[in-house]
Protein backbone atom coordinates (compact mmCIF):
# COMPACT_ATOMS: atom_id res chain seq x y z
CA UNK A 1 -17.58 13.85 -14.87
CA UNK A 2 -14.91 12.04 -13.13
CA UNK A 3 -17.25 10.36 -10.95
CA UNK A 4 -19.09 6.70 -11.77
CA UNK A 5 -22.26 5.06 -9.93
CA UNK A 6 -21.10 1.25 -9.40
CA UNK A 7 -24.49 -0.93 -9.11
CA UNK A 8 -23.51 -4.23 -7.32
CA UNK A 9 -25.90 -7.17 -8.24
CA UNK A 10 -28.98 -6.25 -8.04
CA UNK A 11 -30.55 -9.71 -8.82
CA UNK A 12 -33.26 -11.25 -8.75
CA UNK A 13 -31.47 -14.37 -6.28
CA UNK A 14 -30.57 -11.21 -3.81
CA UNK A 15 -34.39 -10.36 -3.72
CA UNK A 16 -37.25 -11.48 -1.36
CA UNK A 17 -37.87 -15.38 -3.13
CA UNK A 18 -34.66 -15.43 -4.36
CA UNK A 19 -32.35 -18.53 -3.73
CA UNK A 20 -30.36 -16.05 -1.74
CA UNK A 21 -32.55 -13.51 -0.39
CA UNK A 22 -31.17 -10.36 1.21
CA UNK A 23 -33.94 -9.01 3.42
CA UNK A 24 -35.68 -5.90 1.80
CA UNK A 25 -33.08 -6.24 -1.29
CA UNK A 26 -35.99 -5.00 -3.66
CA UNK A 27 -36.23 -1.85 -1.83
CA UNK A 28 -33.10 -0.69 -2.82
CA UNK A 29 -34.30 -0.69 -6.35
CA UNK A 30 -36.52 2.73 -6.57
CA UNK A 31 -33.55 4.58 -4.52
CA UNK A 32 -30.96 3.87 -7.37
CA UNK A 33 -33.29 4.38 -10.11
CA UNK A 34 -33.56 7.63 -8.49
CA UNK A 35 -29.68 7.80 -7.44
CA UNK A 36 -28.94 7.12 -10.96
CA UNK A 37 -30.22 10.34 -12.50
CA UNK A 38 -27.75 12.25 -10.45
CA UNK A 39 -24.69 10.15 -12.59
CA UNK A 40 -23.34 10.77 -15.98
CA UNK A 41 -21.59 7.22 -15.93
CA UNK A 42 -23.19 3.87 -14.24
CA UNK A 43 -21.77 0.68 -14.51
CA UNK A 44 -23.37 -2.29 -13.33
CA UNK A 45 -22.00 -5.59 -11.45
CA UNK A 46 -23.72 -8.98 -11.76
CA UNK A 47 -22.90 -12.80 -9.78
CA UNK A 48 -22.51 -15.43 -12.46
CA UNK A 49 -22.03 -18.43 -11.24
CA UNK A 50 -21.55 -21.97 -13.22
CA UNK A 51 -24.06 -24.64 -11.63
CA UNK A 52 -20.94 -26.56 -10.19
CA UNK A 53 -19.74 -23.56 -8.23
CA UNK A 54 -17.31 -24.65 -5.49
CA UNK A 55 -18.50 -22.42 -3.41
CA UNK A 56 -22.10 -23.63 -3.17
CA UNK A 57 -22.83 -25.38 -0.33
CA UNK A 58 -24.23 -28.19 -2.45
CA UNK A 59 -20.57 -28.97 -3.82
CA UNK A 60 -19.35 -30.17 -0.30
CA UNK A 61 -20.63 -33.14 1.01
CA UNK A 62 -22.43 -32.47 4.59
CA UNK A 63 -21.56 -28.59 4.87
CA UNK A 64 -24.58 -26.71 4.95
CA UNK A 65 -25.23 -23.01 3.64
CA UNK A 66 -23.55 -20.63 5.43
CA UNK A 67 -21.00 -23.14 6.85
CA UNK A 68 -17.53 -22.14 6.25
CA UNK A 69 -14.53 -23.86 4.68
CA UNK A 70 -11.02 -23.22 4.02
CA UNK A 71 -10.28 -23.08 -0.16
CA UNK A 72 -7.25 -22.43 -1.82
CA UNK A 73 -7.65 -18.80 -1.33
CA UNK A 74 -8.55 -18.56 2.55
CA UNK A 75 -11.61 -19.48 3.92
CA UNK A 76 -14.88 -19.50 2.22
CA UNK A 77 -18.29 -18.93 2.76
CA UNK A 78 -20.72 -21.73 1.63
CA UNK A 79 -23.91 -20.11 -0.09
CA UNK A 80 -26.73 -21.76 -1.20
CA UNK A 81 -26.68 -22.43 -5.20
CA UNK A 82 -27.86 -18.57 -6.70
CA UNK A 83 -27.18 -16.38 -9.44
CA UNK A 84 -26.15 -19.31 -12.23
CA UNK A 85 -25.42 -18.07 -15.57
CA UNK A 86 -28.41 -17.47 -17.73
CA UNK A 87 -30.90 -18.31 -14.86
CA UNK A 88 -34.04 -16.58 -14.09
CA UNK A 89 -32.10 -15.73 -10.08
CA UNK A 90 -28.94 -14.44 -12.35
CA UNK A 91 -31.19 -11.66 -14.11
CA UNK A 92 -31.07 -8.02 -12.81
CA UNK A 93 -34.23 -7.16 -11.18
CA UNK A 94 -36.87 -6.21 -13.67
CA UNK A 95 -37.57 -2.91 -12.25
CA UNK A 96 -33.90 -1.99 -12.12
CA UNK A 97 -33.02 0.82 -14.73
CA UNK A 98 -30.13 -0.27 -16.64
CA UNK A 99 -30.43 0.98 -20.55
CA UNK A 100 -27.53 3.88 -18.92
CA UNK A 101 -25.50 1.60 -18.01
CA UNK A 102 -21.85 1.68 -19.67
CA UNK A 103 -20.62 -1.39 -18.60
CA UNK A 104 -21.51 -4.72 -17.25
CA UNK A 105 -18.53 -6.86 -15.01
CA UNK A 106 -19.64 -10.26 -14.36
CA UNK A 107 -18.10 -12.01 -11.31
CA UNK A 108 -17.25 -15.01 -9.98
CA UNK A 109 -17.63 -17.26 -13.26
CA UNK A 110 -14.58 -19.01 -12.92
CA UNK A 111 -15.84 -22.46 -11.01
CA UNK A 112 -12.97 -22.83 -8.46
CA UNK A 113 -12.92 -19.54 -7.17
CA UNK A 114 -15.93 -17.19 -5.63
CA UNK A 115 -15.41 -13.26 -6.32
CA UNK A 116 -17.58 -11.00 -4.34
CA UNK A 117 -15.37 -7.59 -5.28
CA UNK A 118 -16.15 -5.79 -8.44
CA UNK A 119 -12.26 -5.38 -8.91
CA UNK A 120 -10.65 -8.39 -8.02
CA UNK A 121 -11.84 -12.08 -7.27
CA UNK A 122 -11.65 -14.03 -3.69
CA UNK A 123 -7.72 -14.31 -4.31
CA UNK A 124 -7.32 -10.47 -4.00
CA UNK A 125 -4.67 -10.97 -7.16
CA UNK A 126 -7.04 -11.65 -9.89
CA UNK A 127 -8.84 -8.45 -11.37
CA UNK A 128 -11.80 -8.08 -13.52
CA UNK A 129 -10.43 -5.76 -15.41
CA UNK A 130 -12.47 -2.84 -13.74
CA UNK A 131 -9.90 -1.03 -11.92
CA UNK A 132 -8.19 -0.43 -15.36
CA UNK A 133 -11.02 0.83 -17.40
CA UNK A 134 -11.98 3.14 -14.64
CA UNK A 135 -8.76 4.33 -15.04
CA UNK A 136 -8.55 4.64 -18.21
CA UNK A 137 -11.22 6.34 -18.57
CA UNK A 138 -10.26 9.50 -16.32
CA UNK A 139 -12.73 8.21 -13.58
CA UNK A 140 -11.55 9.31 -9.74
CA UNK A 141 -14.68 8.56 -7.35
CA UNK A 142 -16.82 5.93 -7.37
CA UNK A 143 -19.97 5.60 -5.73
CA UNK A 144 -21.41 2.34 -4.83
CA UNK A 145 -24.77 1.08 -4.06
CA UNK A 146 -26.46 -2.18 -4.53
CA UNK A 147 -26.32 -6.26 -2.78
CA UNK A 148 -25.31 -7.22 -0.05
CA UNK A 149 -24.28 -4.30 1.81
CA UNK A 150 -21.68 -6.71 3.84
CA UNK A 151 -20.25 -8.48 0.86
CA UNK A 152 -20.14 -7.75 -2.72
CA UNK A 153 -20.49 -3.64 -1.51
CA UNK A 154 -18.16 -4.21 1.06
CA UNK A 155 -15.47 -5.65 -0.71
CA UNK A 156 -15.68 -3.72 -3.99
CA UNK A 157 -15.74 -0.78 -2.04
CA UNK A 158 -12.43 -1.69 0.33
CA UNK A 159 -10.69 -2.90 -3.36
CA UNK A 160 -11.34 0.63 -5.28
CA UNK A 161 -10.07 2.04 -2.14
CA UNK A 162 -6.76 -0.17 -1.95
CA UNK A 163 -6.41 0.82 -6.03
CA UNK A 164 -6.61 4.77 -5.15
CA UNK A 165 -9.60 5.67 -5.73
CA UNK A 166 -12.32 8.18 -3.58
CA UNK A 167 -15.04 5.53 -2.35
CA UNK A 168 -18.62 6.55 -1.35
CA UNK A 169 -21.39 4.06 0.26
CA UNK A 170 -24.81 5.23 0.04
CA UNK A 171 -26.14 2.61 3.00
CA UNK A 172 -30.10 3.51 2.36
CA UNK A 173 -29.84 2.19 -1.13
CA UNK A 174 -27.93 -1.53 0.13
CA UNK A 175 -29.00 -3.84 2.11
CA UNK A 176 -26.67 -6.45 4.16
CA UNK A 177 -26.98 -9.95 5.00
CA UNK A 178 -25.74 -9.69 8.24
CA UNK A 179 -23.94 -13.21 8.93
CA UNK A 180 -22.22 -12.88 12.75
CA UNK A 181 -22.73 -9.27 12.81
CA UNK A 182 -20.97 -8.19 9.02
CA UNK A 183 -22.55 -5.46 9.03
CA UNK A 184 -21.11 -3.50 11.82
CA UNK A 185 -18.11 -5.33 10.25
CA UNK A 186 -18.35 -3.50 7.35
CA UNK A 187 -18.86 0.18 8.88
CA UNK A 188 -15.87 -0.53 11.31
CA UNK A 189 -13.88 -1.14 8.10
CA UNK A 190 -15.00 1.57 6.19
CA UNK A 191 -14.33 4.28 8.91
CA UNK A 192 -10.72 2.99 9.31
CA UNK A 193 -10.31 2.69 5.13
CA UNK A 194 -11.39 6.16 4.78
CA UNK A 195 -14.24 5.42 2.69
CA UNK A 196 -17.16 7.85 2.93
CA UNK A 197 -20.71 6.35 4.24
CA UNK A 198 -23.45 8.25 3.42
């Protein structure tokens, strides 16, 4: 009972013919639905980004998606414009199972600032608000799954480490981008972070 299943943005922009695609992102769908039913608690994650986003790619004049750029923050990843609030790409995927859910953190609303961790945004300072509730709530281990694997997983999972909580990655049910090899990124930093792949 002290255990939560974190669901990180499984949207319809992180799916095949999305406006950010993650290769195979759909797949992961039937694995949580059937992940889920092992979890008294779920709380999901979803991107919700204003159209003016300044980390779209579009918002900087000549820098192309997946260029990088130095913000306020430290550098910056340029993404293609996905996920904006109340958008068809912003909904979770219609074959997710989500009536369980407890909770719903939205991320990376705030226009001058991206936020691909469930627990804090870009600036590693600002929280969501997560961190607390699971807290507050008694919860000790969280188990992640969900899009993208090297990113939004990656980060929420190194941030509920940092704030003292048991992590665990189940790596059939993500799926990673894989921009100049973050996925083996991401495992290198999970083995030395102690947090559990499975």
């Amino acid at each position: 009972m002290s255990s939560i299943l974190l669901i990180v943005d499984v949207q319809n922009d992180f799916c095949p013919g999305g406006k950010l695609a993650v290769a195979g992102g759909n797949e992961t769908v039937p694995i949580i639905n059937g992940l889920a039913q092992d979890f008294a608690h779920v709380i999901l994650t979803q991107d919700w980004h204003p159209a003016d986003h300044m980390s779209f790619a579009s918002q900087h004049a000549d820098a192309p998606p997946f260029s990088a750029i130095d913000m306020d923050y430290g550098p910056q990843t340029l993404w293609p414009d996905h996920c904006i609030i109340g958008s068809t790409g912003a909904a979770f995927h219609a074959g997710l199972e989500r009536k369980r859910a407890e909770l719903i953190i939205r991320k990376g609303f705030r226009r001058a600032i991206d936020s691909y961790s469930a627990f804090f945004e870009n600036d590693h300072k600002t929280p969501t608000g997560l961190g607390g509730y699971l807290r507050e709530r008694g919860f000790h281990h969280v188990t992640m799954v969900g899009l993208a694997f090297d990113y939004c997983v990656r980060y929420s999972a190194e941030d509920a480490r940092d704030l003292g909580f048991a992590v665990t990655v189940i790596e059939r049910a993500t799926r990673a981008i894989d921009l100049n090899g973050s996925a083996a990124a991401t495992r290198r930093s999970f083995a030395s972070r102690g947090i559990a792949l499975d």
